[in-house]
C-alpha atoms as a PDB file:
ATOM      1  CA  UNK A   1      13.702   0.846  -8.516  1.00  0.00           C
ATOM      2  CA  UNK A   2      11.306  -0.828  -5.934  1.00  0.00           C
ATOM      3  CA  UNK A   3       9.950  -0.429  -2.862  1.00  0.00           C
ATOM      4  CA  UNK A   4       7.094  -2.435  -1.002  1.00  0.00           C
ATOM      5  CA  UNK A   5       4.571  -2.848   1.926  1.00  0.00           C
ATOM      6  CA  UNK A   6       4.849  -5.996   3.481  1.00  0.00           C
ATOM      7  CA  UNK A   7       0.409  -6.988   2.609  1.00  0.00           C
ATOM      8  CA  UNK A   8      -2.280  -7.296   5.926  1.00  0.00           C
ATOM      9  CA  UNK A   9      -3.649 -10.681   4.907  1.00  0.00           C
ATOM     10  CA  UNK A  10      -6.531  -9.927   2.884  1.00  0.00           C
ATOM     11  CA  UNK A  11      -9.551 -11.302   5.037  1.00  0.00           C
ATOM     12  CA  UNK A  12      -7.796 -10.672   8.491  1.00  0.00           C
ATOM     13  CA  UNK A  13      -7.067  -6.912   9.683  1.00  0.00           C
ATOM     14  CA  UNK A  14      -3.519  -7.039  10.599  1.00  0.00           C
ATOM     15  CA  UNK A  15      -0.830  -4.244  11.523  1.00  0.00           C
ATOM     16  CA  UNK A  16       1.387  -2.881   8.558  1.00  0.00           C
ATOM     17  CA  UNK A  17       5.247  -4.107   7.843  1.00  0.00           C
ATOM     18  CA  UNK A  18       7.724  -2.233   6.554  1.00  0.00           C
ATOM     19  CA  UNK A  19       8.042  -1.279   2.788  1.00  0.00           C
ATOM     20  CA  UNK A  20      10.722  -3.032   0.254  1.00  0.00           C
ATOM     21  CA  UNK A  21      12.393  -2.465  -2.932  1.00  0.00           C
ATOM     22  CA  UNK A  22      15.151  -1.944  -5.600  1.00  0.00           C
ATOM     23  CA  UNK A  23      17.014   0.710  -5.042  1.00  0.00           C
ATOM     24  CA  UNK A  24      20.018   3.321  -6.635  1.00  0.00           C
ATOM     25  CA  UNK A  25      23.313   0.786  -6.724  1.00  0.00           C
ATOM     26  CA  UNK A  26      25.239   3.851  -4.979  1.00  0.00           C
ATOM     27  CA  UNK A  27      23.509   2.520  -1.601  1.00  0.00           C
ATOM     28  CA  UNK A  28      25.113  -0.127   0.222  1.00  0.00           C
ATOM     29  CA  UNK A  29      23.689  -2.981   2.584  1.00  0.00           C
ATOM     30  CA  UNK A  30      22.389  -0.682   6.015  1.00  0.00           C
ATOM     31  CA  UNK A  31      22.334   2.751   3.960  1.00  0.00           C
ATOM     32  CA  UNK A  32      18.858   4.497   4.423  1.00  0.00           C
ATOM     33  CA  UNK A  33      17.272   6.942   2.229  1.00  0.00           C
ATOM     34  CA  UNK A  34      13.544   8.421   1.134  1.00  0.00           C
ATOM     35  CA  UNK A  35      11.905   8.709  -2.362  1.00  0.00           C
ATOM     36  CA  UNK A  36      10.137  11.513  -1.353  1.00  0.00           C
ATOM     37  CA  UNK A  37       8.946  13.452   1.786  1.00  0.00           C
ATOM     38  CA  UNK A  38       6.132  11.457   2.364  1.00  0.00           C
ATOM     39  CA  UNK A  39       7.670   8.366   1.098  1.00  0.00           C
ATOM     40  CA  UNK A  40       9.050   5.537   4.413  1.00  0.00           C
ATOM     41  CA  UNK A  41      12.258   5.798   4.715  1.00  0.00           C
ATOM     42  CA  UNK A  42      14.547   2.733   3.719  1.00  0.00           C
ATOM     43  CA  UNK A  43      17.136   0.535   4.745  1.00  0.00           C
ATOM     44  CA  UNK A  44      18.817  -1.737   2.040  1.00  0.00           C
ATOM     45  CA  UNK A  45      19.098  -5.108   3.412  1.00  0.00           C
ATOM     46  CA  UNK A  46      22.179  -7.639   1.794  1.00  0.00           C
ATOM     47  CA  UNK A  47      21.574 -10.472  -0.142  1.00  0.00           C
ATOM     48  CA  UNK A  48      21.422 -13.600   1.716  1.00  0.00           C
ATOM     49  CA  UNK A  49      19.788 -17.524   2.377  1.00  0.00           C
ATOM     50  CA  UNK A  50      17.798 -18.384   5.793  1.00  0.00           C
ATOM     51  CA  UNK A  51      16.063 -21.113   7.046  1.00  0.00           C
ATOM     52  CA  UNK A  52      12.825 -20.271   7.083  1.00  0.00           C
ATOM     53  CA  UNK A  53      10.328 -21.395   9.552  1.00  0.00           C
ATOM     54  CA  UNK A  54      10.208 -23.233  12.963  1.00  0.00           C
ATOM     55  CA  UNK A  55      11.328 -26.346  13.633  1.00  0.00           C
ATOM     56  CA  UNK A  56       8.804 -28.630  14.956  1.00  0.00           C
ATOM     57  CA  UNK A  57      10.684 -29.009  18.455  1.00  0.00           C
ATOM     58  CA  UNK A  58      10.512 -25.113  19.394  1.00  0.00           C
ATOM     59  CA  UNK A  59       7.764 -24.461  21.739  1.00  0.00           C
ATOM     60  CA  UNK A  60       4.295 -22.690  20.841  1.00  0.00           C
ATOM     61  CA  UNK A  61       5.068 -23.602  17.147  1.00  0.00           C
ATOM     62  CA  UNK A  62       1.825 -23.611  14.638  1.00  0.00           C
ATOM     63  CA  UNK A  63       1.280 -25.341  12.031  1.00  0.00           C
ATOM     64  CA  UNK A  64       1.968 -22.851   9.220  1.00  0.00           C
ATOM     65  CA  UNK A  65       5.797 -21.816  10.728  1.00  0.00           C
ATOM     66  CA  UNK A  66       7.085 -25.164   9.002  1.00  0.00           C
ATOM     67  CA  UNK A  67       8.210 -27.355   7.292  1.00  0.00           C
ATOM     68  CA  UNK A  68      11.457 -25.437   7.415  1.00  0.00           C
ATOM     69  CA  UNK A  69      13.301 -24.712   4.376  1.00  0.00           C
ATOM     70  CA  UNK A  70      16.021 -23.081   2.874  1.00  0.00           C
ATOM     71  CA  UNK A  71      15.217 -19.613   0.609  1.00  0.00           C
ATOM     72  CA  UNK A  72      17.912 -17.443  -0.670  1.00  0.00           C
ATOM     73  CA  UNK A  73      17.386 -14.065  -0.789  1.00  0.00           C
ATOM     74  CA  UNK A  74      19.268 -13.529  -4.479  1.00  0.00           C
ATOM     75  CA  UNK A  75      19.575  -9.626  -4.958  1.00  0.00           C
ATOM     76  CA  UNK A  76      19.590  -7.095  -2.154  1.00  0.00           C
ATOM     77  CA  UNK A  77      16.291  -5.149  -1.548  1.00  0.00           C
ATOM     78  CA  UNK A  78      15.611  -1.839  -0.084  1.00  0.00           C
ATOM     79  CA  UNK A  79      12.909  -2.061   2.839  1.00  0.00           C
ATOM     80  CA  UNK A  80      11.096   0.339   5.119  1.00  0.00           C
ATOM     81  CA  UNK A  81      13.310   0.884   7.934  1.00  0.00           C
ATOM     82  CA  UNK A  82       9.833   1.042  10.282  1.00  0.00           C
ATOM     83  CA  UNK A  83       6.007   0.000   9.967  1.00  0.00           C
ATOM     84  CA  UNK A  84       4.164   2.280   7.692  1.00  0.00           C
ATOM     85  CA  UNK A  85       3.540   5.458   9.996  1.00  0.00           C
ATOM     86  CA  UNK A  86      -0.345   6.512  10.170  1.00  0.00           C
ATOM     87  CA  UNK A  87       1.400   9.990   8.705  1.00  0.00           C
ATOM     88  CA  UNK A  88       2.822   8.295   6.122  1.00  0.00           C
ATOM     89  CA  UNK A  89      -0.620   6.335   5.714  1.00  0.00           C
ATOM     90  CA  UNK A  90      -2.698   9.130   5.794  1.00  0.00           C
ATOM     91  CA  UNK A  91      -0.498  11.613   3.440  1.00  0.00           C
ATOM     92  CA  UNK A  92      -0.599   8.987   0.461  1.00  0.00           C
ATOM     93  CA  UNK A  93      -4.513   7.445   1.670  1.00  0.00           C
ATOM     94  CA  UNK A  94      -6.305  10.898   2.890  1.00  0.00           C
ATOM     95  CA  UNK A  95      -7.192   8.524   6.150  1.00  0.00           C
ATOM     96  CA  UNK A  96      -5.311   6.461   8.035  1.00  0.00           C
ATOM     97  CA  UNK A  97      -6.044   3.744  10.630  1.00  0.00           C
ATOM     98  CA  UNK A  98      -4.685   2.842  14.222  1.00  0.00           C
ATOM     99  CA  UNK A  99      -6.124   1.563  17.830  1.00  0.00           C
ATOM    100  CA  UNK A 100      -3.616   3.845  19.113  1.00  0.00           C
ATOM    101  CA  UNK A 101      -3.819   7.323  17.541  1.00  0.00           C
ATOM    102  CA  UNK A 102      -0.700   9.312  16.711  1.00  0.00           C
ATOM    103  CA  UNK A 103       1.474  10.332  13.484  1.00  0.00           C
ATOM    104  CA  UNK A 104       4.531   8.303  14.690  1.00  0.00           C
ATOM    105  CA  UNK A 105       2.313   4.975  15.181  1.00  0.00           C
ATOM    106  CA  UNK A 106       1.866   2.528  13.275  1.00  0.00           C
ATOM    107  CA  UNK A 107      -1.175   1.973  10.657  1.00  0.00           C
ATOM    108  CA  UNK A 108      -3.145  -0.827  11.395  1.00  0.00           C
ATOM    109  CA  UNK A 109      -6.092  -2.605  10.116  1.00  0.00           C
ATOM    110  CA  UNK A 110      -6.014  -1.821   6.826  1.00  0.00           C
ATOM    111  CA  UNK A 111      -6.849  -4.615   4.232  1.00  0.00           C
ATOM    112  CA  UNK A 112      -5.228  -5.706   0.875  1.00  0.00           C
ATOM    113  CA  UNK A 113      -6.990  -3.513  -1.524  1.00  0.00           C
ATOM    114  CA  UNK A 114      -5.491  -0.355   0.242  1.00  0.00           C
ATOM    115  CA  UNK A 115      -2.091  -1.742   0.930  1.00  0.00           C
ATOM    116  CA  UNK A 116      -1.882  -2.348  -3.015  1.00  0.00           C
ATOM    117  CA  UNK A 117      -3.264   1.278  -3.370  1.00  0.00           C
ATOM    118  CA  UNK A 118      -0.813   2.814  -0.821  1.00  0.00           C
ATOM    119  CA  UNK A 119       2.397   1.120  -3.019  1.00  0.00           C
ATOM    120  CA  UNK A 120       0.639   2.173  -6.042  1.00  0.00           C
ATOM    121  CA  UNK A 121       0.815   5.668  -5.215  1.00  0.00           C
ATOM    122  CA  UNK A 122       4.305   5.471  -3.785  1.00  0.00           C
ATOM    123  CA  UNK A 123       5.142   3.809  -7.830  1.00  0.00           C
ATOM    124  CA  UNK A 124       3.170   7.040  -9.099  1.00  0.00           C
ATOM    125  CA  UNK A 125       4.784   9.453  -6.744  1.00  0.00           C
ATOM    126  CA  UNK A 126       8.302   8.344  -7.341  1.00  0.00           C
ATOM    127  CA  UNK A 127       8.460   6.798 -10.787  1.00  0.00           C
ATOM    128  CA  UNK A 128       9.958   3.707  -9.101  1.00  0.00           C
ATOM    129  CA  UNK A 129       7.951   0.135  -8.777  1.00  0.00           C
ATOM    130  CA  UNK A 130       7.125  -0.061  -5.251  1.00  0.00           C
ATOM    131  CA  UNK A 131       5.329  -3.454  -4.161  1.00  0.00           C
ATOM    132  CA  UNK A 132       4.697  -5.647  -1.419  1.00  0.00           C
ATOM    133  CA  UNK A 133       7.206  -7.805   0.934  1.00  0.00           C
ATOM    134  CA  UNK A 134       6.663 -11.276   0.013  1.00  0.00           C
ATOM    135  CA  UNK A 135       6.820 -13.665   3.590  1.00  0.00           C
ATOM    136  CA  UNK A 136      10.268 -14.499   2.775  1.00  0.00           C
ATOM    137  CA  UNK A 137      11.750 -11.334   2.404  1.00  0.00           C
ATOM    138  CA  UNK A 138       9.906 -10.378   5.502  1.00  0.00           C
ATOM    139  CA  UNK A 139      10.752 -12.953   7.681  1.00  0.00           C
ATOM    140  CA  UNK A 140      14.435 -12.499   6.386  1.00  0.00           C
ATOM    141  CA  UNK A 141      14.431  -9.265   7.226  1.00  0.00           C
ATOM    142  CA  UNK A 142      13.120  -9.382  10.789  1.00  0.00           C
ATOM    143  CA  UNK A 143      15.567 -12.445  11.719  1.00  0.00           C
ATOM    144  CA  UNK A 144      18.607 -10.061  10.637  1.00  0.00           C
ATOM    145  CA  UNK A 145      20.155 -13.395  10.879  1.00  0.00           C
ATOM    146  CA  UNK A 146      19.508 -14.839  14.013  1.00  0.00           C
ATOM    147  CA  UNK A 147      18.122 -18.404  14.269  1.00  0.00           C
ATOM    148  CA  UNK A 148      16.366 -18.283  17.466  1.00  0.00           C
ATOM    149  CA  UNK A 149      12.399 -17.788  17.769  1.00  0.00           C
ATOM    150  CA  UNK A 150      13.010 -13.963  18.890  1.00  0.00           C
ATOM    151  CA  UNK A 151      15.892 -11.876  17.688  1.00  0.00           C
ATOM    152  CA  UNK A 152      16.282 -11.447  21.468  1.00  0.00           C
ATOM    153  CA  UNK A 153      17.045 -15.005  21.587  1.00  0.00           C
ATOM    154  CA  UNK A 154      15.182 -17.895  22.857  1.00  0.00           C
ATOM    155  CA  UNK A 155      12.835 -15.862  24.898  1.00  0.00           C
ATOM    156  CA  UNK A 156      11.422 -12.045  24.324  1.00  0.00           C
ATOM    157  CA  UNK A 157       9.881  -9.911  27.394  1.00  0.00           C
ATOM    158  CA  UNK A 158       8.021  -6.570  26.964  1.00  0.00           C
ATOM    159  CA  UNK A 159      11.676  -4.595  27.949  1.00  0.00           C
ATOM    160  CA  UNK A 160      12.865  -6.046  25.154  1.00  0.00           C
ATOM    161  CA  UNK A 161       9.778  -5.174  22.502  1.00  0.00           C
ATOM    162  CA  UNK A 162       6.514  -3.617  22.620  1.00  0.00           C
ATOM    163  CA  UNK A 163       4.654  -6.312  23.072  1.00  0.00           C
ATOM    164  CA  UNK A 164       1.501  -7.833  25.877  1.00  0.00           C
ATOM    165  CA  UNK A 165       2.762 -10.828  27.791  1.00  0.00           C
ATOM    166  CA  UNK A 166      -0.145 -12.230  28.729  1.00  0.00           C
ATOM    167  CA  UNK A 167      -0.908 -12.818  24.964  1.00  0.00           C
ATOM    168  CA  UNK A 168      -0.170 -16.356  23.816  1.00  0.00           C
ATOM    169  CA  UNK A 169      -0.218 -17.753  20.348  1.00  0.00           C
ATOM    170  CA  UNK A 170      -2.442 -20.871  20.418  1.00  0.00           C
END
């Protein structure tokens, strides 16, 4: 079995994804279950194919969302049904990191190194091979099939996510 922690890049502090992984056949695509108390808890996600990326016409686009292409998804994975908690964080880690303090938040800011020692521990822990979300499987997993720049649609406004809308991606 596997699980994972979608990686902060390694030079910039980033906030967590979700975890991923192989999990019991008995689950089906949308079943949830934990490895352990302190483990995240998971949501097996179907196999699949997406277009990945942006296509150059969609507004705000960078340089990195494209070219598009096509990426199949071949098996179906098991991924944290939530950002990596700074509870969760801290019961594996002994610390835990966050702007905005609270067990229920997300951990933020942490770099590579202890992202690959959080899964690590979740491998020792449960016996199973935890690891982390590759882009593909993460961007798969947050479209949930949508094609649209948001999975609110064209547009997203802070009553639909958590999210400042002054911000702008340049």
């Amino acid at each position: 079995q596997t699980a994972a922690v979608t990686p902060p890049r390694p030079t910039i502090p980033s906030p967590s994804k979700p975890a991923v992984g192989v999990y019991p056949q008995r689950y089906k695509a949308g079943d949830t279950f934990k490895d352990c108390a302190e483990c995240p808890e998971m949501v097996v996600i179907p196999a699949g194919s997406f277009r990945m990326g942006s296509p150059p016409s969609e507004p705000e686009r960078t340089s990195d969302e494209g070219p598009q292409h096509n990426v199949t998804i071949p098996k179906p994975i098991a991924i944290g049904k939530f950002e990596v908690t700074q509870a969760e964080f801290g019961a594996v880690m002994g610390w835990s990191s966050g702007r905005f303090k609270g067990d229920r938040n997300p951990v933020e800011t942490i770099d590579w190194d202890n992202a690959q020692a959080f899964v690590r521990w979740l491998s020792t822990k449960t016996g199973k091979k935890y690891r982390l979300l590759s882009e593909a499987e993460w961007e798969y997993a947050a479209r949930a099939g949508t094609t649209t720049p948001f999975y609110t649609g064209s547009q997203i406004t802070p009553d639909q996510a958590n999210f400042d809308s002054s911000f702008t991606y340049n």
